[in-house]
Protein backbone atom coordinates (compact mmCIF):
# COMPACT_ATOMS: atom_id res chain seq x y z
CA UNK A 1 0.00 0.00 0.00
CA UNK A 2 1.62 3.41 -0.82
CA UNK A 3 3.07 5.86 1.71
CA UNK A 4 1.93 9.42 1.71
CA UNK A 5 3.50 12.74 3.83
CA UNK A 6 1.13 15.09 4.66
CA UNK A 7 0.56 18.22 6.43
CA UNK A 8 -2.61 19.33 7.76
CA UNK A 9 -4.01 21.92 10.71
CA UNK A 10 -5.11 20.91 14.09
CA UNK A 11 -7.24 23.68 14.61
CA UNK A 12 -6.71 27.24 13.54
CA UNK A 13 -3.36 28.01 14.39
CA UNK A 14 -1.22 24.31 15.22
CA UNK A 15 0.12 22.63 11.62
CA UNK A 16 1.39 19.11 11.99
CA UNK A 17 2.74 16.75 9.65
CA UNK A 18 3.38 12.83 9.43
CA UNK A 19 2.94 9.33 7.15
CA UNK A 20 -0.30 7.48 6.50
CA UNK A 21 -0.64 4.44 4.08
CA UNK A 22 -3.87 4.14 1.86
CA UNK A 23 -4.61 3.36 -1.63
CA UNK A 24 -4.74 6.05 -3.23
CA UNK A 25 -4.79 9.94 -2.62
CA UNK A 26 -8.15 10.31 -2.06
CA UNK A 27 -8.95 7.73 0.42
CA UNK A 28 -5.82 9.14 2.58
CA UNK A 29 -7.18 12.36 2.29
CA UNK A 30 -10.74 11.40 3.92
CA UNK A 31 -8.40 9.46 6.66
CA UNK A 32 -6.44 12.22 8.13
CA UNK A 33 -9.66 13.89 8.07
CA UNK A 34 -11.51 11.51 10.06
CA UNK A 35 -8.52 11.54 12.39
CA UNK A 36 -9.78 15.41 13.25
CA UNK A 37 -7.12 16.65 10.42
CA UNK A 38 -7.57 19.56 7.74
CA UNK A 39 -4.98 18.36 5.30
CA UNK A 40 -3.12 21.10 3.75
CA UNK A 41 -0.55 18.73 1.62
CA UNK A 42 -1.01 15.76 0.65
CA UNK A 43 1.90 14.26 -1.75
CA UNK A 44 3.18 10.53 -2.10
CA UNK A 45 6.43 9.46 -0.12
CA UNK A 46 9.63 9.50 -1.78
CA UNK A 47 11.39 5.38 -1.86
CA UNK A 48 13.70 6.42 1.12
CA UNK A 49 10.42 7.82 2.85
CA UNK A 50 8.67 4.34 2.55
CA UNK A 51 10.92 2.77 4.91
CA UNK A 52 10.19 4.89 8.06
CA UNK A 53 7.47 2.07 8.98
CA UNK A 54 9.99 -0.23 8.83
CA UNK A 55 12.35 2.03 11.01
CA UNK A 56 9.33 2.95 13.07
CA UNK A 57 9.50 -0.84 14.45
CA UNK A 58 12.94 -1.24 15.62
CA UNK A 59 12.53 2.34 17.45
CA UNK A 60 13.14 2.26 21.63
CA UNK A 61 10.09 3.40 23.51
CA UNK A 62 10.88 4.24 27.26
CA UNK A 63 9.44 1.72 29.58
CA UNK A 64 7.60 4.52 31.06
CA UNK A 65 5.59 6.13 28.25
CA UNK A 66 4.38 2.83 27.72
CA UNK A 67 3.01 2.93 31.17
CA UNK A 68 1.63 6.10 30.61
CA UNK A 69 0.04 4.72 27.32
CA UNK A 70 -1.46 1.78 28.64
CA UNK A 71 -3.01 3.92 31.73
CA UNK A 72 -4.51 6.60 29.83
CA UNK A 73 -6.14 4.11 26.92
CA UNK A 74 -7.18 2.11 30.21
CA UNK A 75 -8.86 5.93 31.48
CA UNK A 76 -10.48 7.26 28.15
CA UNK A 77 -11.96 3.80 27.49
CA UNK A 78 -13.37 3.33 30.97
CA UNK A 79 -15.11 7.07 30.60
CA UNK A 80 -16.96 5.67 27.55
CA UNK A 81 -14.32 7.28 24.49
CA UNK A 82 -14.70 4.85 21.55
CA UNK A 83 -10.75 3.44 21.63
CA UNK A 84 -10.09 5.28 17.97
CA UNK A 85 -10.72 8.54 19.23
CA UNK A 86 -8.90 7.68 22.21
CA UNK A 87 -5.66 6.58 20.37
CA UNK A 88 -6.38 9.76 18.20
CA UNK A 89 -6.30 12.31 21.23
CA UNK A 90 -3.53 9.91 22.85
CA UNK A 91 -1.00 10.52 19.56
CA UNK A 92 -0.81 14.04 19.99
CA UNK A 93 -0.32 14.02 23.68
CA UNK A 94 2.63 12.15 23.56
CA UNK A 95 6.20 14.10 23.84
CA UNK A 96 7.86 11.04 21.85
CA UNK A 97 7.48 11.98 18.53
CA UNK A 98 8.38 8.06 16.89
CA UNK A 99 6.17 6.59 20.16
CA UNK A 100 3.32 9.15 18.24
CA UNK A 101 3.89 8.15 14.65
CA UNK A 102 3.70 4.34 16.04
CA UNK A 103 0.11 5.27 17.90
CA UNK A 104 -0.63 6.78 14.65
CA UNK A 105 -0.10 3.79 12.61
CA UNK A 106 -1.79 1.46 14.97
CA UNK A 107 -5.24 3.53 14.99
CA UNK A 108 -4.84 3.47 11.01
CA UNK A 109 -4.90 -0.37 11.25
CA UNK A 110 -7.28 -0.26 13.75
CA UNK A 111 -9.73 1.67 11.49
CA UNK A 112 -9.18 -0.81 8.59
CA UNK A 113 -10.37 -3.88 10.81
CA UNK A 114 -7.39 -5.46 12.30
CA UNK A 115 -7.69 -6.15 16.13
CA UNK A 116 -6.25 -3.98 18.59
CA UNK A 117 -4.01 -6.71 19.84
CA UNK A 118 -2.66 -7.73 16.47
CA UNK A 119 -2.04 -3.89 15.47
CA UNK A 120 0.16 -3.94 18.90
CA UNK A 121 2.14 -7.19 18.17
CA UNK A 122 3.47 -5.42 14.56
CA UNK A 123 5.38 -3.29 17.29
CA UNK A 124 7.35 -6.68 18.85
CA UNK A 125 10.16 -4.46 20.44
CA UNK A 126 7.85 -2.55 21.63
CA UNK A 127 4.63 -4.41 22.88
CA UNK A 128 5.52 -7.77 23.82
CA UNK A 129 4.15 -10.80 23.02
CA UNK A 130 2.91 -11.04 26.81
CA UNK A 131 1.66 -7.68 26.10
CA UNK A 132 -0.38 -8.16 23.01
CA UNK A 133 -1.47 -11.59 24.60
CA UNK A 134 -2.57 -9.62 27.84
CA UNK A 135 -5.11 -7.24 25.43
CA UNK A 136 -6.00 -10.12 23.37
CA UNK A 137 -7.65 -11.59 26.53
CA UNK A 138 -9.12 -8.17 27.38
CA UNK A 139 -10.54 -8.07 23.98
CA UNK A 140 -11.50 -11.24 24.37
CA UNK A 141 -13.36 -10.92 27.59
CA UNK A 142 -15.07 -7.11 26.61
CA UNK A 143 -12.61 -5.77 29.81
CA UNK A 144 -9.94 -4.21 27.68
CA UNK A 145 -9.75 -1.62 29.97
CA UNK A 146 -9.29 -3.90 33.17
CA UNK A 147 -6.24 -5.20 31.73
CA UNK A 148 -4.86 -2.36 30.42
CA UNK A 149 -4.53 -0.87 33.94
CA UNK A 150 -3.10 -3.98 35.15
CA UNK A 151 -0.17 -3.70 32.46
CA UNK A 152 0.06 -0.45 33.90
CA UNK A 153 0.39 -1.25 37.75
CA UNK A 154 2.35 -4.09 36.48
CA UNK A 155 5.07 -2.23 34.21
CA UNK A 156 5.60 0.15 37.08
CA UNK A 157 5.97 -2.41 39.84
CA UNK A 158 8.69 -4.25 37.61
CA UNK A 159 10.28 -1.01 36.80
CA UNK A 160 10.86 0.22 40.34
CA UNK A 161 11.83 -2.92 41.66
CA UNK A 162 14.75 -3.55 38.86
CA UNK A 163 15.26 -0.07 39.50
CA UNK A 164 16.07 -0.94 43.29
CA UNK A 165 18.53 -3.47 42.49
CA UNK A 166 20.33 -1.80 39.53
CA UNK A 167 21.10 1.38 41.86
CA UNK A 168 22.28 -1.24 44.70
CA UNK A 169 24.57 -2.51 41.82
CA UNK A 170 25.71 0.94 40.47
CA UNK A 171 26.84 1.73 43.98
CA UNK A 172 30.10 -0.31 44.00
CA UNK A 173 30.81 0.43 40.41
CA UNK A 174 30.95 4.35 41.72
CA UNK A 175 32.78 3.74 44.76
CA UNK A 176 35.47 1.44 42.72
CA UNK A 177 35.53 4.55 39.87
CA UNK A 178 36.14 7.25 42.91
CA UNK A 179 38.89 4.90 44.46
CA UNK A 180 40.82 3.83 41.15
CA UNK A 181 40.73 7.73 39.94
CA UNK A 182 42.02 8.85 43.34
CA UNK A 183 45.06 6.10 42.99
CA UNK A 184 45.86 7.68 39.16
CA UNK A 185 46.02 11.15 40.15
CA UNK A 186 48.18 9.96 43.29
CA UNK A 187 50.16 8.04 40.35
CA UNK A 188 50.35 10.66 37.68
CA UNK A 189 50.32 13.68 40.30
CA UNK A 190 51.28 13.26 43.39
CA UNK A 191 54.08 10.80 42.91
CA UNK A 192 56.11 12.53 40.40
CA UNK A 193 56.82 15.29 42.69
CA UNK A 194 57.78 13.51 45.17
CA UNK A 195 60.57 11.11 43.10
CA UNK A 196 63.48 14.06 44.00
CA UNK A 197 63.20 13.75 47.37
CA UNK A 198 62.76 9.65 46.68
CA UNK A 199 66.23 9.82 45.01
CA UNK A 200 67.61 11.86 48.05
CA UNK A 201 67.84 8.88 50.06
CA UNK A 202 69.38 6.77 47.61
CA UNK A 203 69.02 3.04 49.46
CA UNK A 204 67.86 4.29 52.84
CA UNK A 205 64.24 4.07 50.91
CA UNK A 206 61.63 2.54 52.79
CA UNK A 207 59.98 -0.75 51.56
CA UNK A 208 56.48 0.47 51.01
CA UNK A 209 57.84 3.15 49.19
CA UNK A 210 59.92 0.95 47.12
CA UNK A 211 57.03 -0.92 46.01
CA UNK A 212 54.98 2.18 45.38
CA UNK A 213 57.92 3.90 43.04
CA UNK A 214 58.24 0.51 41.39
CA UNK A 215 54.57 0.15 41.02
CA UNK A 216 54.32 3.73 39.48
CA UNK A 217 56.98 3.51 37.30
CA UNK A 218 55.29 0.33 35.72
CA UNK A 219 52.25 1.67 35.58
CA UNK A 220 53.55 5.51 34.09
CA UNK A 221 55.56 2.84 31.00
CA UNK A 222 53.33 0.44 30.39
CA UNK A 223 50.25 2.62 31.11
CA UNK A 224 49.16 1.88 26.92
CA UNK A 225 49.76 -1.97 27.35
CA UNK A 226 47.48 -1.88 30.80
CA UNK A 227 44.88 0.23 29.11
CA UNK A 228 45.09 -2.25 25.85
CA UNK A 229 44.59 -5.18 28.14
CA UNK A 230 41.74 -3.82 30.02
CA UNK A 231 40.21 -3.14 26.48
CA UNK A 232 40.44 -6.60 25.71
CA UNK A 233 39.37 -8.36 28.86
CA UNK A 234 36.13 -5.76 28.41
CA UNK A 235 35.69 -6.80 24.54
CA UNK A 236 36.41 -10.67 25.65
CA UNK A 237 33.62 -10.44 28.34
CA UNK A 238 30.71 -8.49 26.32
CA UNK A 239 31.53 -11.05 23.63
CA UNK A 240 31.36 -14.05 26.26
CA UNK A 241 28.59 -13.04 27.58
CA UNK A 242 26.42 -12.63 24.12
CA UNK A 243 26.92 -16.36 24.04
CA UNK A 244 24.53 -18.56 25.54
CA UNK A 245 27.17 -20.46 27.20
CA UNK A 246 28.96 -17.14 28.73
CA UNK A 247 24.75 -16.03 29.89
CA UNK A 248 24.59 -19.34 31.56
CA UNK A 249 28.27 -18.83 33.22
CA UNK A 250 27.52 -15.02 34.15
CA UNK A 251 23.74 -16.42 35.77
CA UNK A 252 25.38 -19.33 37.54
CA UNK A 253 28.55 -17.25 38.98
CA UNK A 254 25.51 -14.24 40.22
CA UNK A 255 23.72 -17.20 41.96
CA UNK A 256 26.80 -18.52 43.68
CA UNK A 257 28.49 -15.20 45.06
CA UNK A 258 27.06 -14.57 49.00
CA UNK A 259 23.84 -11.87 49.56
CA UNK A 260 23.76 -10.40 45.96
CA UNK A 261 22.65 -13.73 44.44
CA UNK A 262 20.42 -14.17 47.57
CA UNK A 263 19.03 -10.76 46.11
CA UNK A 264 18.75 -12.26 42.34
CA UNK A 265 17.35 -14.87 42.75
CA UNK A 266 14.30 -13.27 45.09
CA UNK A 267 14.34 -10.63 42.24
CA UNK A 268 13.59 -13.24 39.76
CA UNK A 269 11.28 -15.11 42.05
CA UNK A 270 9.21 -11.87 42.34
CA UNK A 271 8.78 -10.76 38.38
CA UNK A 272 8.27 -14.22 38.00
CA UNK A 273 5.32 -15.30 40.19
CA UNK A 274 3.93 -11.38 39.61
CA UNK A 275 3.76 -12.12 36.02
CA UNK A 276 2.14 -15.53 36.13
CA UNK A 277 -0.27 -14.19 38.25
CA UNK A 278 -1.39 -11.53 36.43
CA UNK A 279 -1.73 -13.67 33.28
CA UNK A 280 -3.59 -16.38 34.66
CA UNK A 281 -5.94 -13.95 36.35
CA UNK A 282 -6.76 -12.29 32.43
CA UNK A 283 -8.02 -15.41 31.38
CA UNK A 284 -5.02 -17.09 29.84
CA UNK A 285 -4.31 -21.15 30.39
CA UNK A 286 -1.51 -21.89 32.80
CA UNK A 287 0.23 -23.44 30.10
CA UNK A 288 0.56 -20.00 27.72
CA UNK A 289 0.99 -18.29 30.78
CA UNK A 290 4.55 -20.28 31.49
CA UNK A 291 5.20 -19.75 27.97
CA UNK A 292 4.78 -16.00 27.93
CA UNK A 293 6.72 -15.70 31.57
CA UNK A 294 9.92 -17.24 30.88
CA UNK A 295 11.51 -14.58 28.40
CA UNK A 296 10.25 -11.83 31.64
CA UNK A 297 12.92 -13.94 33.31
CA UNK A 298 16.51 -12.40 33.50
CA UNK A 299 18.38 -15.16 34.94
CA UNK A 300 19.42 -17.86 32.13
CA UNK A 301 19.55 -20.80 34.80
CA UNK A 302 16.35 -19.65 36.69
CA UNK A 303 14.45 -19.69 32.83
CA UNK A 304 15.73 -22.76 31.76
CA UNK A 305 15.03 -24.56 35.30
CA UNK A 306 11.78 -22.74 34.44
CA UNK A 307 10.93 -23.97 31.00
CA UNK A 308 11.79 -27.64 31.89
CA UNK A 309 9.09 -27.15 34.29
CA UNK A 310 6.56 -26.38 31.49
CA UNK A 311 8.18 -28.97 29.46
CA UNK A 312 6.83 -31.40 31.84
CA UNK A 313 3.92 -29.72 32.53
CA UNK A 314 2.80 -30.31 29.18
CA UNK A 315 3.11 -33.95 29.29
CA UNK A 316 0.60 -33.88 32.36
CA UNK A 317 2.22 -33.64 35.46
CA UNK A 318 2.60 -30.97 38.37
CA UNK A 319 4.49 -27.58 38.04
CA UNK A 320 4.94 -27.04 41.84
CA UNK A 321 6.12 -30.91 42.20
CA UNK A 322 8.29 -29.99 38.89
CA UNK A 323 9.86 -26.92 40.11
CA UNK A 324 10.87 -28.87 43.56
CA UNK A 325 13.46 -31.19 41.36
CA UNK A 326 15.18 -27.94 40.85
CA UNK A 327 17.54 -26.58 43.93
CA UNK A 328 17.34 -23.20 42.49
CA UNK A 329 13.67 -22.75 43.57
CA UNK A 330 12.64 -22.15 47.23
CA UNK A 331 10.36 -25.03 48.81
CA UNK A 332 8.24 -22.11 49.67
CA UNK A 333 7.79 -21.19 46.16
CA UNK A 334 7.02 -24.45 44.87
CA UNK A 335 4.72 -25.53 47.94
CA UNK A 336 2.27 -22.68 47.52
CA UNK A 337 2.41 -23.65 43.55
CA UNK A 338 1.23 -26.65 44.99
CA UNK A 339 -1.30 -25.94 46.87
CA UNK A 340 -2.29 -23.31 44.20
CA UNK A 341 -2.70 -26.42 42.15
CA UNK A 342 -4.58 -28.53 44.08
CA UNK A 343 -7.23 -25.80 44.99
CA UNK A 344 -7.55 -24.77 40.91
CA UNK A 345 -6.90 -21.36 42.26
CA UNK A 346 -3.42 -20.79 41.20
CA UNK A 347 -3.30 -16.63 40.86
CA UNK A 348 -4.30 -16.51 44.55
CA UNK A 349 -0.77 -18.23 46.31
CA UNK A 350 0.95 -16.38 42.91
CA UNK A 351 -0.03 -13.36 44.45
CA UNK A 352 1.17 -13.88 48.16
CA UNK A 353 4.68 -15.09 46.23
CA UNK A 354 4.78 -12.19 44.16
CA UNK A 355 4.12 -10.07 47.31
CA UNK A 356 6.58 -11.71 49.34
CA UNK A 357 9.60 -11.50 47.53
CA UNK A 358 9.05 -8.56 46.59
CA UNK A 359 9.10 -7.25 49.92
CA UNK A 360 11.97 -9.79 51.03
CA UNK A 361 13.85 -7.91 47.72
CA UNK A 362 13.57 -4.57 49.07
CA UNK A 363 14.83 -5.97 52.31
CA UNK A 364 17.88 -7.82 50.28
CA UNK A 365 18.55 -4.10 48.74
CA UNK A 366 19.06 -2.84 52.17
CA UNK A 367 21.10 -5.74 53.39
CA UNK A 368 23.29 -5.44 50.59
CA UNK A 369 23.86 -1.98 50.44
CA UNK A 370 24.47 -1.60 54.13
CA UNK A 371 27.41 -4.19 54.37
CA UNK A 372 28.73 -2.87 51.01
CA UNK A 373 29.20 0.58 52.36
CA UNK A 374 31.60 -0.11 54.59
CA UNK A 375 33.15 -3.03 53.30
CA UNK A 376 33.58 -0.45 50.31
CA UNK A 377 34.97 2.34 52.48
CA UNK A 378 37.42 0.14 54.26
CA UNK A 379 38.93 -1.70 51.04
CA UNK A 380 39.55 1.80 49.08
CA UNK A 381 41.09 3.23 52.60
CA UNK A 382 43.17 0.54 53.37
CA UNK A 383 44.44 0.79 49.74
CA UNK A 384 44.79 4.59 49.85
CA UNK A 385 45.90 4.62 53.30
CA UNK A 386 49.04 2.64 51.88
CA UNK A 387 49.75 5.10 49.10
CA UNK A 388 49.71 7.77 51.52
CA UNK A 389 51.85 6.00 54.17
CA UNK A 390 54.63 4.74 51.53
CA UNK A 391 54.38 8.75 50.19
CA UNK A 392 55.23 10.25 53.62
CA UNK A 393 57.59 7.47 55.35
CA UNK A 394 60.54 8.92 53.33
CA UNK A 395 59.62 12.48 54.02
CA UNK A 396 59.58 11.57 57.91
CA UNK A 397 62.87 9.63 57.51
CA UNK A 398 64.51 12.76 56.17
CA UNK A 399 63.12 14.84 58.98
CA UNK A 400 64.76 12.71 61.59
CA UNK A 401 68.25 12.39 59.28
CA UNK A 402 68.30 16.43 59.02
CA UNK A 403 67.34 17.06 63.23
């Protein structure tokens, strides 16, 4: 179908301009106006034009205009707005201009008969597929806009809680940046100045300080080579780790290493049981539920433990009593799956997980963060405070040699 650019007026005084497809000239003049347009131009897209739909689905949308989307559809729906006008008035509101084009397109597809979940799922990188499948059930159950506020509660309860851990994660990486800066301007600064009184002494030089000028000295001659070889242990691990082998090394090590995997893995557990719920409570069977929850899941062991559960699953037999073959899930997990299953009420203990560790990852957060500090402080001092000490011992030696 061909492109066409046009320009129109949003009442009297506002001109805006974008892409619409339709068959001919005509028909995509009566479509911008029945979007509320007055087209002004209306003129087929050049060849290099005619790919921005294309580009349009590989664009980033932040997490959080999504949110926003999903909440106000959910609110203009709910007060009775058909859902086309609503993605109409919801396309200019936007500040994303691509995020606008991309409502834009959808409401155009909408018009010509596709469903609102399939005009979503063109959009993969954007909507996922346990998006779309999340509006397919609202469609299918005439309570889109029930489920479009729970996307919305549930995108911003994911969002803060990753949030939580990635800033208890930044903190070290800042601390380690301050403390390795402070060592190269003590190196490239400090040190240097200091070298003539080093040489002053000749052999009367203390041992810490010997092993701080020899230390400098390699560092201040071989500073490319060190530099080089960082570069290449940095390349060597982002190229590892885009392996499945070096994901499933990387998720394993996380596990393993005391309180921060404790914090993963109740991370995990959280999303995990939060998302389940929320699916199986829209309507959708158990077994596309697992399917659609294990690509939420960061943590390459915790998925694939995960997915041989729903392997087995779909030969007939328990997920709970599945999971529990797996040391990587809690028995308190996997009991109230249990149970869950047993009752036929599964979204109900869901719930109390997803509540739980989510709570208990807060917690972790705090824990973490709290012994970090000053396990943080006291590894950069004692390192410092030996820079310091191995600077000044041959300054106090000469004191005592001149009095």
């Amino acid at each position: 179908m061909p492109l066409y650019q046009y320009r129109a007026k949003e009442g009297p005084h506002k001109i805006i301009q974008g892409y619409i497809e339709a068959p001919d000239q005509e028909k995509a003049f009566k479509r911008i106006e029945e979007m509320g347009y007055f087209p002004v131009k209306i003129e087929e897209a050049e060849q290099d034009q005619e790919k921005i739909p294309a580009k349009l689905k590989n664009k980033k949308v932040k997490s959080q205009d999504i949110i926003i989307f999903s909440r106000q559809l959910a609110t203009l729906i709910k007060s009775g707005i058909p859902i086309l006008r609503a993605l109409g008035i919801l396309s200019e509101q936007t500040q994303s201009k691509a995020f606008s084009m991309i409502i834009k397109d959808i409401y155009v597809n909408l018009k010509e008969g596709v469903s609102f979940s399939q005009c979503l799922s063109q959009y993969p990188k954007i909507f996922s597929p346990f998006y779309t499948s999340m509006v397919q059930a609202g469609e299918d159950s005439g309570k889109l806009e029930e489920v479009l506020f729970r996307l919305s509660d549930y995108r911003k309860k994911r969002e803060e809680l990753i949030s939580r851990v990635r800033l208890a994660m930044v903190y070290p990486l800042i601390m380690g940046c301050v403390g390795l800066g402070t060592i190269i301007f003590m190196f490239t600064f400090v040190m240097p100045r200091l070298m003539n009184i080093f040489n002053d002494l000749g052999e009367n030089i203390p041992v810490p300080t010997k092993i701080l000028i020899k230390v400098s000295g390699f560092v201040s001659g071989w500073w490319w080579a060190i530099a080089a070889g960082i570069a290449a242990i940095i390349i060597f691990i982002r190229m590892f780790l885009q392996k499945q082998e070096g994901k499933v090394f990387f998720s394993a090590l996380i596990l393993k290493i005391p309180i921060l995997g404790d914090l993963m893995l109740k991370k995990e557990i959280a999303l995990l049981s939060r998302t389940l719920e929320l699916l199986i409570k829209s309507g959708i069977s158990v077994l596309r539920s697992i399917e659609l929850t294990a690509p939420v899941i960061g943590n390459e062991i915790i998925r694939e433990n995960f997915i041989k559960g729903y392997d087995e699953l779909k030969q007939g037999a328990s997920l709970g009593r599945t999971l529990r073959h797996f040391k990587v899930f809690p028995a308190f997990m996997t009991n109230l799956i249990v149970i869950g299953e047993e009752s036929g009420k599964l979204e109900a203990p869901l719930s109390e997980l997803a509540s739980s560790y989510e709570q208990d990852t807060e917690e972790s957060v705090k824990t973490f963060t709290t012994i970090l500090e000053p396990l943080m402080i006291v590894s950069m001092g004692l390192v410092i405070g030996f820079i310091v000490v191995a600077m000044l011992l041959p300054i106090f030696e000469l004191n005592l040699m001149v009095g």
